[in-house]
C-alpha atoms as a PDB file:
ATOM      1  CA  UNK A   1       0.000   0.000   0.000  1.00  0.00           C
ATOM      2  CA  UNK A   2       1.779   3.544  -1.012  1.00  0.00           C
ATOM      3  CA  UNK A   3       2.643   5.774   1.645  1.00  0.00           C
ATOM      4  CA  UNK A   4       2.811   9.708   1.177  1.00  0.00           C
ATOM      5  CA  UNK A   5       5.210  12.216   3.134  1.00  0.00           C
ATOM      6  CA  UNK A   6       6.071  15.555   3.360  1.00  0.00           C
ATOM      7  CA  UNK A   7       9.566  14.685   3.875  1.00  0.00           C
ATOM      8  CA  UNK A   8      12.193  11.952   3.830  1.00  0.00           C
ATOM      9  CA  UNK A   9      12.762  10.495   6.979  1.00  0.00           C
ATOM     10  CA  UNK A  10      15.613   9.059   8.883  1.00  0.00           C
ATOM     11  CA  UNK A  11      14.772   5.526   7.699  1.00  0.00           C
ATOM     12  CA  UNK A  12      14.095   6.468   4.196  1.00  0.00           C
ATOM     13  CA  UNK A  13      17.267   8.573   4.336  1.00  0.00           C
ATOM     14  CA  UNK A  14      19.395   5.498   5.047  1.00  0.00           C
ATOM     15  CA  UNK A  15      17.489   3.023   2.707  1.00  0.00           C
ATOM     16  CA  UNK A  16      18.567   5.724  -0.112  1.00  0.00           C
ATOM     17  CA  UNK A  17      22.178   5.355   0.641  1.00  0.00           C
ATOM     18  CA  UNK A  18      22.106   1.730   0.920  1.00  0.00           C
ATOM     19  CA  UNK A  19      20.884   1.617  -2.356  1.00  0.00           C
ATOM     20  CA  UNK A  20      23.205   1.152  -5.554  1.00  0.00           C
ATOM     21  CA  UNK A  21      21.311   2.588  -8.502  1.00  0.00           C
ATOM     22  CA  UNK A  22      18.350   5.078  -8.377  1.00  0.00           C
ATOM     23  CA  UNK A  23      16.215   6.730 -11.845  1.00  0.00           C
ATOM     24  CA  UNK A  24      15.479  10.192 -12.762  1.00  0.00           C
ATOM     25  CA  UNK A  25      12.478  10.946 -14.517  1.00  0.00           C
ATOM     26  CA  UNK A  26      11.682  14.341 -16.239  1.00  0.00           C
ATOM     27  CA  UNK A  27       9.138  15.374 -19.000  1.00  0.00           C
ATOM     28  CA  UNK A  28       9.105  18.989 -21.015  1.00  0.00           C
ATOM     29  CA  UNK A  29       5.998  20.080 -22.365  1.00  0.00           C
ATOM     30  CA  UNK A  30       6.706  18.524 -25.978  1.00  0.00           C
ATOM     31  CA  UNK A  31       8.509  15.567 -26.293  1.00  0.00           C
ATOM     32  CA  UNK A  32       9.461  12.536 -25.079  1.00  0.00           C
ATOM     33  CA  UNK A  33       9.392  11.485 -21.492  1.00  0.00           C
ATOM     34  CA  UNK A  34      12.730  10.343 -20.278  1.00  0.00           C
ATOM     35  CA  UNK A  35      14.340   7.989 -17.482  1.00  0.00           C
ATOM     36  CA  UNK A  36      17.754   7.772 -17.003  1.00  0.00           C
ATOM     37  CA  UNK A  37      19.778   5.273 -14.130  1.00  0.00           C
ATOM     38  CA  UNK A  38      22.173   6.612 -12.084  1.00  0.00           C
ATOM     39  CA  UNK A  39      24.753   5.343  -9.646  1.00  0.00           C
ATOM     40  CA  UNK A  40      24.421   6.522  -6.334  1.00  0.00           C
ATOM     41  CA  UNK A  41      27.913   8.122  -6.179  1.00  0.00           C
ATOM     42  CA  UNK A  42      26.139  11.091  -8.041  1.00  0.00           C
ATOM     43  CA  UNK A  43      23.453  11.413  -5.053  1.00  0.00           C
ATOM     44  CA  UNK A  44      23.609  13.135  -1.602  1.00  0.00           C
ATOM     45  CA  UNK A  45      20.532  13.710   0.617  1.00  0.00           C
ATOM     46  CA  UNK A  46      21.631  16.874   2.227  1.00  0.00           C
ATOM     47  CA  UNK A  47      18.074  17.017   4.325  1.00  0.00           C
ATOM     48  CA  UNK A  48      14.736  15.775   4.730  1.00  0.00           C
ATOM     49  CA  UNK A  49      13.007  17.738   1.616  1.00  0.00           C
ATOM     50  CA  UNK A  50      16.743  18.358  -0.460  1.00  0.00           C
ATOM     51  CA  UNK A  51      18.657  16.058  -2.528  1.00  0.00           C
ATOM     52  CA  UNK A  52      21.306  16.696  -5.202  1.00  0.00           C
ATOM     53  CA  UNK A  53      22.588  14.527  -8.020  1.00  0.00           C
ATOM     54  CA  UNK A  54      25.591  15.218 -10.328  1.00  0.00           C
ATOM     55  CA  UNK A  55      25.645  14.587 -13.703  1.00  0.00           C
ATOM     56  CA  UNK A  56      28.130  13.700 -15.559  1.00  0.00           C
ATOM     57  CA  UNK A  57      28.580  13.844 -19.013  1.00  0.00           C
ATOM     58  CA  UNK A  58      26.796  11.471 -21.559  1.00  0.00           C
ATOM     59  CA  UNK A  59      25.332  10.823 -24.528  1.00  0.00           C
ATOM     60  CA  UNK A  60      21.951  12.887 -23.422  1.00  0.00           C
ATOM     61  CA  UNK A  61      21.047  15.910 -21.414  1.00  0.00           C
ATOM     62  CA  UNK A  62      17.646  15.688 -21.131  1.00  0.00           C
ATOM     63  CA  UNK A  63      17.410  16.622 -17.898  1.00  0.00           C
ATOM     64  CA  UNK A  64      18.870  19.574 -18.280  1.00  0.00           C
ATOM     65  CA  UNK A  65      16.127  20.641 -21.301  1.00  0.00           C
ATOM     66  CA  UNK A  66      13.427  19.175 -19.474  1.00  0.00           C
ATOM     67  CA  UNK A  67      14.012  21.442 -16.108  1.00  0.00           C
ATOM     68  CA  UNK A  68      14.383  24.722 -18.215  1.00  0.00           C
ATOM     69  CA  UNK A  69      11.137  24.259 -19.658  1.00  0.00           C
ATOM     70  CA  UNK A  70       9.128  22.493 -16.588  1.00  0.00           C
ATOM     71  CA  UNK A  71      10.821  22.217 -13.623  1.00  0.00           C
ATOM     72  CA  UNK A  72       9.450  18.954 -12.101  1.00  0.00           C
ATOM     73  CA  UNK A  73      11.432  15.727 -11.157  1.00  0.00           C
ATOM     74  CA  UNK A  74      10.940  12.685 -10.428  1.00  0.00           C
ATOM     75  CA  UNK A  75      13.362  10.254  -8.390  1.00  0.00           C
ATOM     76  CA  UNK A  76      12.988   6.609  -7.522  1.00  0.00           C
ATOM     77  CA  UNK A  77      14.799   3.729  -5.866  1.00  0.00           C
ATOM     78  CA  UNK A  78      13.666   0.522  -5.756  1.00  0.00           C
ATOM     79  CA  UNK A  79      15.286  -2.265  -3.575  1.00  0.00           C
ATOM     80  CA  UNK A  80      16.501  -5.530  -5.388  1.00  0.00           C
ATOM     81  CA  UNK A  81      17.549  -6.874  -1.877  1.00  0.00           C
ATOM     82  CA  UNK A  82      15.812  -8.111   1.096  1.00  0.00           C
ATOM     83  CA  UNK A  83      13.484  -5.310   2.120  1.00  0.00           C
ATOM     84  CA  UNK A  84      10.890  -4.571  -0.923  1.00  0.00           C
ATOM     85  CA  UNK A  85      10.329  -0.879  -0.830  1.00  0.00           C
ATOM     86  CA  UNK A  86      10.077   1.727  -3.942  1.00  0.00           C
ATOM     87  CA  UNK A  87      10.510   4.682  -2.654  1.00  0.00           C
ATOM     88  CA  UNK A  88      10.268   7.955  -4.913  1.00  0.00           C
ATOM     89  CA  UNK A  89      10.622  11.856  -4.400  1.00  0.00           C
ATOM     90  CA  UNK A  90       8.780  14.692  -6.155  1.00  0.00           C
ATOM     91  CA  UNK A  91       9.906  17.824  -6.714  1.00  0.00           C
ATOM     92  CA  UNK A  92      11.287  20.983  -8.762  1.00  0.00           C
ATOM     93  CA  UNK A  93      15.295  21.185  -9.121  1.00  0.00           C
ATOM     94  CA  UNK A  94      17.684  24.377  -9.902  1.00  0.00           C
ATOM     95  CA  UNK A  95      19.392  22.923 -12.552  1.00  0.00           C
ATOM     96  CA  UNK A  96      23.753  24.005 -11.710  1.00  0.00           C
ATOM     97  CA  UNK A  97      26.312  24.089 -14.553  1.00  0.00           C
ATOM     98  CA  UNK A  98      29.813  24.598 -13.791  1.00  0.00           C
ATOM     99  CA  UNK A  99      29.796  28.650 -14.775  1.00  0.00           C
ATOM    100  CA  UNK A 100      27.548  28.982 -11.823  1.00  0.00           C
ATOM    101  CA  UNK A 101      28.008  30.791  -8.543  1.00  0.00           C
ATOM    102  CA  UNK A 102      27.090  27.678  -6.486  1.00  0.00           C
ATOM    103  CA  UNK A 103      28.283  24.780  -8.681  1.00  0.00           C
ATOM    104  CA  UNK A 104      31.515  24.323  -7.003  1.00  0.00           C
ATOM    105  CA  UNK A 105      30.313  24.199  -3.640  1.00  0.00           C
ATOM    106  CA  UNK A 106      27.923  21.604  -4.177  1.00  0.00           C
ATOM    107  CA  UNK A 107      30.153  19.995  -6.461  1.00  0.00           C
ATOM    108  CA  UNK A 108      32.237  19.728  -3.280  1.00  0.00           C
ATOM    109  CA  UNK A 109      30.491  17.102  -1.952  1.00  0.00           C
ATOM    110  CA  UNK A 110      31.545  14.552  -4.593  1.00  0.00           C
ATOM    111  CA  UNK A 111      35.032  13.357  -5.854  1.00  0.00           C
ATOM    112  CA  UNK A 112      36.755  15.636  -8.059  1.00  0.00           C
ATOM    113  CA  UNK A 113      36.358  15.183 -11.851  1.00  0.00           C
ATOM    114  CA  UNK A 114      36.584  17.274 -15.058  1.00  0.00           C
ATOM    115  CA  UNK A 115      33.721  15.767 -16.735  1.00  0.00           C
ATOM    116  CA  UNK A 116      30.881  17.100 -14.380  1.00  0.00           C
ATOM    117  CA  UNK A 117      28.333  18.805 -16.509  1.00  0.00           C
ATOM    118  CA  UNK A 118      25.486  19.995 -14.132  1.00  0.00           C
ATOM    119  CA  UNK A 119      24.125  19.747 -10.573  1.00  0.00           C
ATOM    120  CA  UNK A 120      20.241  19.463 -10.056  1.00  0.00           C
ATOM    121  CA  UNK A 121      19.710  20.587  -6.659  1.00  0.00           C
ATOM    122  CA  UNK A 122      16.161  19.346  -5.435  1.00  0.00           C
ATOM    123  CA  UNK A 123      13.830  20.575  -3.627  1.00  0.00           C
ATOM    124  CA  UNK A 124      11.136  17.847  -2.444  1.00  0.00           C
ATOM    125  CA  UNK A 125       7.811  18.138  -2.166  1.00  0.00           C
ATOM    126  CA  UNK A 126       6.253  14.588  -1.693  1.00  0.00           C
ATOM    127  CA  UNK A 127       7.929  11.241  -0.595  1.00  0.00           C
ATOM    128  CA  UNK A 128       5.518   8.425  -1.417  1.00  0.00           C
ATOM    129  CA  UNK A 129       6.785   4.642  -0.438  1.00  0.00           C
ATOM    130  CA  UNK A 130       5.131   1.279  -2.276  1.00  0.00           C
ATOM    131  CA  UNK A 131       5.630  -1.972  -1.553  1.00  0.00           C
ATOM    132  CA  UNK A 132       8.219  -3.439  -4.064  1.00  0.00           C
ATOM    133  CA  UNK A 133       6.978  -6.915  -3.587  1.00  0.00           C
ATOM    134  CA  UNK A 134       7.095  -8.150  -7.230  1.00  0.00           C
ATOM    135  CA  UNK A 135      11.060  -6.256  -8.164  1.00  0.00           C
ATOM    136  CA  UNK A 136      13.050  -9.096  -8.492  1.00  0.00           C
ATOM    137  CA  UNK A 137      16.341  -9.672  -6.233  1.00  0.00           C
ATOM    138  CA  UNK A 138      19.508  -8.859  -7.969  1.00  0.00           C
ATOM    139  CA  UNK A 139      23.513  -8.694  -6.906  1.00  0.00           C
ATOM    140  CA  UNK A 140      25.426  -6.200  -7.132  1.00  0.00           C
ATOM    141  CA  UNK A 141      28.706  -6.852  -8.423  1.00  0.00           C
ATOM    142  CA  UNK A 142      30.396  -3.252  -8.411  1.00  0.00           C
ATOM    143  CA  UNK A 143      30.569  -0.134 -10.098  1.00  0.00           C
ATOM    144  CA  UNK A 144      31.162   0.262 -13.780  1.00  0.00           C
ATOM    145  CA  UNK A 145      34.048   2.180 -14.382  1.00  0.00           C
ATOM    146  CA  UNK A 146      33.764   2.831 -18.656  1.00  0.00           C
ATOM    147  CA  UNK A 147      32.541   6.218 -18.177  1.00  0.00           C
ATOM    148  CA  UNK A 148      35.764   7.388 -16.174  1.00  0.00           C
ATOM    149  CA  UNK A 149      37.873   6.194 -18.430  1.00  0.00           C
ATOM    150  CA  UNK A 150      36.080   7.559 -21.504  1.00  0.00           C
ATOM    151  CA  UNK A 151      36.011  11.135 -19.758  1.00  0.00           C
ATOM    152  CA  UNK A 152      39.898  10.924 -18.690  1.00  0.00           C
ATOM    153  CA  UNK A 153      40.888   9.612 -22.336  1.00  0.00           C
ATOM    154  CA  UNK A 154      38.903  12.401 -23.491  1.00  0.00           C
ATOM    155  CA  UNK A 155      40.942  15.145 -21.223  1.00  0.00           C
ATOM    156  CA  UNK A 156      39.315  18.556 -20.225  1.00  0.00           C
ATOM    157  CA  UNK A 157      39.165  20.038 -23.593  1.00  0.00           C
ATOM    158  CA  UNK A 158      37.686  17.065 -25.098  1.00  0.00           C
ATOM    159  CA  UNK A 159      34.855  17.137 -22.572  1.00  0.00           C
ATOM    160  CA  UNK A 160      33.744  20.771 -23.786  1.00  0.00           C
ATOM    161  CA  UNK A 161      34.079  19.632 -27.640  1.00  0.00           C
ATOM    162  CA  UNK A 162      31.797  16.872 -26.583  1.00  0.00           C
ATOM    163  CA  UNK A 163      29.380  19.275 -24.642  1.00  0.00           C
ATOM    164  CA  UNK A 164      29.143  21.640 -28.197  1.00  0.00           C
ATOM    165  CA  UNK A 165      28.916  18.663 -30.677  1.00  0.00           C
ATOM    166  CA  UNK A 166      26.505  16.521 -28.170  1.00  0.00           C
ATOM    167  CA  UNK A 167      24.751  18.462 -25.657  1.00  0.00           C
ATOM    168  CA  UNK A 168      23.388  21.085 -26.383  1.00  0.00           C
ATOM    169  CA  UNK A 169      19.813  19.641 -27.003  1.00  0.00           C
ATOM    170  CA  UNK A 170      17.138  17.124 -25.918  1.00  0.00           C
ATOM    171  CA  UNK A 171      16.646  14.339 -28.244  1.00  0.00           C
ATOM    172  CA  UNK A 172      13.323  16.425 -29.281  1.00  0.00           C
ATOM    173  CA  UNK A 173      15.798  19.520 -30.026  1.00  0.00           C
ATOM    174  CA  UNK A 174      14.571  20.931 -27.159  1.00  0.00           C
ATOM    175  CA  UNK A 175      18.296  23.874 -26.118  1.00  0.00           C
ATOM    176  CA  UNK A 176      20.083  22.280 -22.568  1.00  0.00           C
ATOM    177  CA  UNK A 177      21.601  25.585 -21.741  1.00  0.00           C
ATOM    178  CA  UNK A 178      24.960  23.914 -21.217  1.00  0.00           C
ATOM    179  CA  UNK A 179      26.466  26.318 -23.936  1.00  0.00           C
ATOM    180  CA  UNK A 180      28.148  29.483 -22.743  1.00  0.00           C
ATOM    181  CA  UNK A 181      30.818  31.973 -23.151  1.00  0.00           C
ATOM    182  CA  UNK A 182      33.894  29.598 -21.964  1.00  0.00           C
ATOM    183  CA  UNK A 183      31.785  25.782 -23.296  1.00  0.00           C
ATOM    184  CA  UNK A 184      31.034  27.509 -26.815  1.00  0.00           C
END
């Protein structure tokens, strides 16, 4: 039976960062709908109603177009180990790139890379838990570590050619914002 909260508490706090993987869902007002996985060493939960996620760079940014049209977010974890619990937060996120006045403080709170292309920094407005009874059980086996290498072989420079020639729309054409002065 779902749950609904106002906030995230202690319990749900901790089931977060036991988790491995959690989703991202966002939707503009044209276009496609779009869910991406992420690892958790993108995620902290720096209080009951505000998370933020980094995100690297990729193949898509739809996020990023998505926000700067409607600013509504979607998270979810779901546990593929003993306790069955999906547990998802609503909300509206400032969307951070690295020209910002307040990227590199948050960005401070994960490990140090090149490649880091925003910061969504949410603000929640409903928790709601579900029972998770029929996700199936799965091991983890460790992080993947392609994307690291991919940035690093890439180098600084190649990371901003990748941002102009990739990112600078949705898949819908919808603009990411990412360009600017110093990315163009």
């Amino acid at each position: 039976m779902a749950k609904q909260f106002d906030t995230l508490s202690d319990d749900l706090i901790t089931f977060i960062q036991n988790q491995h993987i959690f989703f991202c869902a966002t939707a503009a007002d044209v276009g496609r709908v779009n869910v991406s996985p992420k690892d958790m060493e993108s995620l902290r939960v720096l209080g009951p109603n505000r998370i933020i996620w980094r995100n690297l760079t990729g193949s898509g940014n739809e996020t990023a177009a998505h926000l700067a049209r409607i600013n509504r977010v979607t998270l979810m974890w779901c546990s593929f180990t003993k306790r069955p619990l999906i547990l998802r937060s609503y909300g509206a996120a400032r969307t951070l790139h690295p020209r910002d006045a307040d990227f590199a403080a948050l960005n401070a709170h994960f490990p140090e890379t090149f490649a880091a292309r925003q910061i969504y920094d949410l603000t929640i407005d409903l928790v709601q838990t579900s029972c998770g009874y029929n996700v199936p059980f799965f091991d983890h086996v460790g992080p993947r570590d392609t994307l690291d290498h991919w940035a690093a072989n890439k180098g600084p420079e190649g990371i901003k050619t990748y941002w102009k020639e990739h990112n600078q729309h949705s898949i819908d054409g919808l603009p990411t914002h990412l360009s600017d002065p110093e990315n163009a």
